[in-house]
C-alpha atoms as a PDB file:
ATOM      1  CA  UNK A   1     -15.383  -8.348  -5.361  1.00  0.00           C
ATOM      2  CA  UNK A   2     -12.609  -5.717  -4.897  1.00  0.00           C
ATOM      3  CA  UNK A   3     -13.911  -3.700  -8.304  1.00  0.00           C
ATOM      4  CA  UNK A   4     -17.743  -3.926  -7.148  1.00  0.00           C
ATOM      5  CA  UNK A   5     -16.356  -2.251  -4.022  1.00  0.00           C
ATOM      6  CA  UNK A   6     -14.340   0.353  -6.076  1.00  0.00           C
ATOM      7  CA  UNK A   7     -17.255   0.967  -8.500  1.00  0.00           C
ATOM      8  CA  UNK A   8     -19.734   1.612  -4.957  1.00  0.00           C
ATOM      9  CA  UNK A   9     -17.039   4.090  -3.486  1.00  0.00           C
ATOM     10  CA  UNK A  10     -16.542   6.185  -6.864  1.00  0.00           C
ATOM     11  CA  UNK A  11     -20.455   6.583  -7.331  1.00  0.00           C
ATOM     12  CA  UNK A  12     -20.699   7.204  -3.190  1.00  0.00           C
ATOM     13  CA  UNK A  13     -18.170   9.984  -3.737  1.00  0.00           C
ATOM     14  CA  UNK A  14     -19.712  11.386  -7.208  1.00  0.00           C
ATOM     15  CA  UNK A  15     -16.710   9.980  -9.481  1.00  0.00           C
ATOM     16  CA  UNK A  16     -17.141   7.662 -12.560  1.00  0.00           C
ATOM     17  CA  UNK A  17     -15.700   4.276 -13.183  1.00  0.00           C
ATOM     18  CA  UNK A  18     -14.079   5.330 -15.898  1.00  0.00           C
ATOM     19  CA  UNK A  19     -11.668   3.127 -18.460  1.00  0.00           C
ATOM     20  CA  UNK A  20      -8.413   4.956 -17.418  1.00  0.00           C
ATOM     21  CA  UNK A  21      -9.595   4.205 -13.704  1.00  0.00           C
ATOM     22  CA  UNK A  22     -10.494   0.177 -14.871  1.00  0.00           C
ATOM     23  CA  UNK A  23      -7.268  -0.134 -16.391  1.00  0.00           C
ATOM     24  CA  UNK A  24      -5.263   1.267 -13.370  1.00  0.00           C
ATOM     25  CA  UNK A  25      -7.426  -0.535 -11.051  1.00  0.00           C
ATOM     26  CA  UNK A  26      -6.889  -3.896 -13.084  1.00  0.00           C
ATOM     27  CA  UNK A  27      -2.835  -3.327 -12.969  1.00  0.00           C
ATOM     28  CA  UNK A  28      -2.959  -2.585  -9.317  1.00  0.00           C
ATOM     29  CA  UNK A  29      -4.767  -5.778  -8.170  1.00  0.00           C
ATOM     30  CA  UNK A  30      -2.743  -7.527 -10.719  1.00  0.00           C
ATOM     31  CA  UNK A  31       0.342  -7.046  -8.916  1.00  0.00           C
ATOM     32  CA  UNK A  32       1.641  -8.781  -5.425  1.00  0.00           C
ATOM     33  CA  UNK A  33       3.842  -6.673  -3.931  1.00  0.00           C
ATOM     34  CA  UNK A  34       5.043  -3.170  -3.433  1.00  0.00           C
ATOM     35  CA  UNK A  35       4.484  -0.685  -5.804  1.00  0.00           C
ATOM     36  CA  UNK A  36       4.492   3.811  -6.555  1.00  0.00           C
ATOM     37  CA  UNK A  37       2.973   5.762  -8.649  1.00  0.00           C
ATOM     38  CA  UNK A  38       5.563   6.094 -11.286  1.00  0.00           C
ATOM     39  CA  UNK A  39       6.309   2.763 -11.316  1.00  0.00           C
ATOM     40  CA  UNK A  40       2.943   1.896 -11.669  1.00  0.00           C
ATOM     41  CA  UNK A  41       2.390   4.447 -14.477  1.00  0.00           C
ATOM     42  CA  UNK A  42       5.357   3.160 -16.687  1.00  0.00           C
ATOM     43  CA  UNK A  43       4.724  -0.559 -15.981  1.00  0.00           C
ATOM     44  CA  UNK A  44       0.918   0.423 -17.819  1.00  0.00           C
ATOM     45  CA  UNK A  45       3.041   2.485 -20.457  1.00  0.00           C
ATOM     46  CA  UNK A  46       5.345  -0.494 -21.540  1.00  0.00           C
ATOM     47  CA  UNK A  47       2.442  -2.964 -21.674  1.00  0.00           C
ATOM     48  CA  UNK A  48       0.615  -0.091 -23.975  1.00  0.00           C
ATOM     49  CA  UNK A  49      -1.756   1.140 -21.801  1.00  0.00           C
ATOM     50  CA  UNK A  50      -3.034   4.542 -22.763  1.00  0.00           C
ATOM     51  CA  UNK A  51      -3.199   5.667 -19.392  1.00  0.00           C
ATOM     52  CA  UNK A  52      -2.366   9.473 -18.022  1.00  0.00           C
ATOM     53  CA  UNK A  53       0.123  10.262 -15.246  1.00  0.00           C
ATOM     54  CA  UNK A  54      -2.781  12.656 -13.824  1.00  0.00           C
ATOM     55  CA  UNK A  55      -5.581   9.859 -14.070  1.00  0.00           C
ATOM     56  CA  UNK A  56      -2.800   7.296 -11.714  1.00  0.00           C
ATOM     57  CA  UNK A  57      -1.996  10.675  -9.506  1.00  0.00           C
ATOM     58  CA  UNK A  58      -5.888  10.851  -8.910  1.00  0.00           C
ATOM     59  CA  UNK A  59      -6.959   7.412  -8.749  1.00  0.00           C
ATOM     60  CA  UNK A  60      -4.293   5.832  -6.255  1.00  0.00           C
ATOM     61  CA  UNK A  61      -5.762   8.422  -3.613  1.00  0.00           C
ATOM     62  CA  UNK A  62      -9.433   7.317  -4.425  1.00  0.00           C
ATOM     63  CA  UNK A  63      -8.500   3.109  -4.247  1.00  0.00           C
ATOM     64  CA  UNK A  64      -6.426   4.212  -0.814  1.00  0.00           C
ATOM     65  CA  UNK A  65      -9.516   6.046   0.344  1.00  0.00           C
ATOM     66  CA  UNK A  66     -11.492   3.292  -0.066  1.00  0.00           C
ATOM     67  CA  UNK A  67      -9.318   0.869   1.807  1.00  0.00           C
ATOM     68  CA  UNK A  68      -8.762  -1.191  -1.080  1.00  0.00           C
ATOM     69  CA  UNK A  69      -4.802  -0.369  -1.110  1.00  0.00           C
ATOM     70  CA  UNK A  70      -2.768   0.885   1.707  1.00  0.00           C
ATOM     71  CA  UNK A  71      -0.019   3.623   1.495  1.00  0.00           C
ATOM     72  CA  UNK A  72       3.371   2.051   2.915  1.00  0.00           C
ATOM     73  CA  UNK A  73       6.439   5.026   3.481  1.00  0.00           C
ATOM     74  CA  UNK A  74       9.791   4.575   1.890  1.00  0.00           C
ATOM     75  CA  UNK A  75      11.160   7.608   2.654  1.00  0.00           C
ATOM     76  CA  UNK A  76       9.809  10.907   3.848  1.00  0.00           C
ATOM     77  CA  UNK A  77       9.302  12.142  -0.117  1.00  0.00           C
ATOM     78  CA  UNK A  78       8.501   9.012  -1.499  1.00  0.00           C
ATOM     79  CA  UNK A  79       5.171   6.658  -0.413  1.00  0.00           C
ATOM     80  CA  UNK A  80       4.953   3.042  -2.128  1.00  0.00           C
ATOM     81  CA  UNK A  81       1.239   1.194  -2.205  1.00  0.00           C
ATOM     82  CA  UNK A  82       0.043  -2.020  -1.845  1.00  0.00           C
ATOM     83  CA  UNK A  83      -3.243  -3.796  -2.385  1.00  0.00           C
ATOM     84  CA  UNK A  84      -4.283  -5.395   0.811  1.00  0.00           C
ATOM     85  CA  UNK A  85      -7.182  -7.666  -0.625  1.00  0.00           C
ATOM     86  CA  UNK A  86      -6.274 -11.514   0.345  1.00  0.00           C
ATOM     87  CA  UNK A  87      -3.310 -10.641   1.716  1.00  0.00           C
ATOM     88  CA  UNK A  88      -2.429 -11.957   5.645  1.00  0.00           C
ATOM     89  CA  UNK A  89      -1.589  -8.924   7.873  1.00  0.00           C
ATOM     90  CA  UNK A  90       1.907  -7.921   7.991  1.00  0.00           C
ATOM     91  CA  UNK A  91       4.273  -5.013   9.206  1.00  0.00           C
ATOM     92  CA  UNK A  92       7.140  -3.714   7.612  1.00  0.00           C
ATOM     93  CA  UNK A  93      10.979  -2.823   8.031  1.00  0.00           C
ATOM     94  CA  UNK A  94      12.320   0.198   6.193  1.00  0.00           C
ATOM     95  CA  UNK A  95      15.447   1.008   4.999  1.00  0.00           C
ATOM     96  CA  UNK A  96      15.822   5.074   5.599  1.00  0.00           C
ATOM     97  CA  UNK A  97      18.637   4.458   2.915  1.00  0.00           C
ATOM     98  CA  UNK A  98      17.874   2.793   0.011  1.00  0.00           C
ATOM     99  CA  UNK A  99      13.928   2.605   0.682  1.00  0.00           C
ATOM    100  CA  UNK A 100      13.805  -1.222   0.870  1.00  0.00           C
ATOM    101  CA  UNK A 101      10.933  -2.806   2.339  1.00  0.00           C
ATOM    102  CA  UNK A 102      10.994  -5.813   4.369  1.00  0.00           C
ATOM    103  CA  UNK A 103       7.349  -7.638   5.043  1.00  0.00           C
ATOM    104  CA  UNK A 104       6.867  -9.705   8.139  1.00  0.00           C
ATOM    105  CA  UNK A 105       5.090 -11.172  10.641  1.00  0.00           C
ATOM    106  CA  UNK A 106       5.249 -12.058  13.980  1.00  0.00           C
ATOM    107  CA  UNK A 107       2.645 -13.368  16.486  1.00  0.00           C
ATOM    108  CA  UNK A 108       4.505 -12.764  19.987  1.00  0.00           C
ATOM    109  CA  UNK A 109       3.810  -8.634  19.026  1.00  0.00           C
ATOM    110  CA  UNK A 110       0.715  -9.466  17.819  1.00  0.00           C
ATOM    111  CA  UNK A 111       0.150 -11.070  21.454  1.00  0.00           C
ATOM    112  CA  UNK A 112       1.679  -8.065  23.022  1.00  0.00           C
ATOM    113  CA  UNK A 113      -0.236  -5.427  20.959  1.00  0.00           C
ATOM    114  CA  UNK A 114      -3.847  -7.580  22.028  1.00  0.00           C
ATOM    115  CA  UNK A 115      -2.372  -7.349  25.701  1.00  0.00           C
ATOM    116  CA  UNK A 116      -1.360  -4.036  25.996  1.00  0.00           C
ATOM    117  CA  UNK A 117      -5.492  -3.115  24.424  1.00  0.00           C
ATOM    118  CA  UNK A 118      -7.148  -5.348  26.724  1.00  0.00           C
ATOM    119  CA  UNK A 119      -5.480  -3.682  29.741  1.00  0.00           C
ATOM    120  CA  UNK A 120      -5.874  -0.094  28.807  1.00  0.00           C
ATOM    121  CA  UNK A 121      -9.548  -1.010  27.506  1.00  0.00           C
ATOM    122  CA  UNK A 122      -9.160  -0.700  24.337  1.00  0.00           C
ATOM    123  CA  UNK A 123     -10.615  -2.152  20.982  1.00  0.00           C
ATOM    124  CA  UNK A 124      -8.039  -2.514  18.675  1.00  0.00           C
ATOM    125  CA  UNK A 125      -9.326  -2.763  14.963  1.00  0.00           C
ATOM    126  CA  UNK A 126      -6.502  -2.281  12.803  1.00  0.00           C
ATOM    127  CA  UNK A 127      -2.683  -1.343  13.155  1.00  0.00           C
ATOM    128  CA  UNK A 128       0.082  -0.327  11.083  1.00  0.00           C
ATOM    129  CA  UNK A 129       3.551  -0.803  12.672  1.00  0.00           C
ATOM    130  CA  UNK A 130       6.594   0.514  10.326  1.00  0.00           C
ATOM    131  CA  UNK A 131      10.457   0.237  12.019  1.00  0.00           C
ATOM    132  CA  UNK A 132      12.773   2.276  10.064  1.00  0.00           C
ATOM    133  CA  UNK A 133      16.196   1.973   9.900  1.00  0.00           C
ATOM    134  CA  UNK A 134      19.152   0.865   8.301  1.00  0.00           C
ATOM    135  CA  UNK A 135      18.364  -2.816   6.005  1.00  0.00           C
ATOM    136  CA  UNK A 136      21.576  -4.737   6.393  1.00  0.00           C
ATOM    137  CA  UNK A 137      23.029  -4.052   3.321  1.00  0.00           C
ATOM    138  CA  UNK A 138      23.297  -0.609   3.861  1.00  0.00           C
ATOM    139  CA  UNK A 139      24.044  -1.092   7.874  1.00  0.00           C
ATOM    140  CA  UNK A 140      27.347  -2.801   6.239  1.00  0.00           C
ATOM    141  CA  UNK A 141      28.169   0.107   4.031  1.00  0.00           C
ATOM    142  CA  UNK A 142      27.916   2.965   6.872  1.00  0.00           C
ATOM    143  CA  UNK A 143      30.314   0.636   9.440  1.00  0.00           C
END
């Protein structure tokens, strides 16, 4: 489903499915959490993958584009990705330290969120919500 929809966007936007793009596509929706783009390169280089560091810099943009992944911030330099198909909405906690990322969920702000819409007429679609701070770890290390 999710590499019919890649394949649609690529040809909508002029671009070619090509076997470096498979083979990055495949290892992205092959994995179930966080991930960034060098990770995501050397994870393809130790399984043997002949994949460029240019074809993963130019294809995450293109799957995040498409809304097939979504771009999650560590840190102000440094962006991590995830693939969003079949996965329940979540938000996320982020350690401005060590770049940790904490997934969760919780249906009283969902609640809220729908409230606070509904009385300024608005129609939500989609949110992202991101606290940063300090992860505990690293709260203990600065006290």
């Amino acid at each position: 489903m999710e590499e019919k929809a890649f394949k649609k966007y690529l040809k909508e936007k002029g671009f070619k499915f090509t076997k470096e793009r498979e083979l990055i596509f495949k290892e992205v929706f092959s994995r179930h959490g966080h991930f960034d783009l060098e990770e995501l390169h050397m994870d393809m280089r130790k399984k043997g993958l002949k994949v460029s560091k240019a074809s993963v810099y130019r294809t995450l943009p293109l799957l995040l584009e498409s809304g097939l992944i979504e771009q999650v911030e560590r840190t102000e330099k440094h962006a991590h990705y995830e693939q969003t198909s079949g996965l329940n909405h979540h938000d996320h906690m982020i350690c401005i330290s060590c770049g940790s990322v904490i997934e969760f969920y919780s249906e009283s702000l969902e609640r809220l969120q729908n409230r606070i819409c509904k009385k300024e007429g608005f129609k939500g679609v989609t949110h992202t919500l991101e606290i940063k701070g300090y992860c505990g770890k690293c709260r203990k290390r600065r006290e």
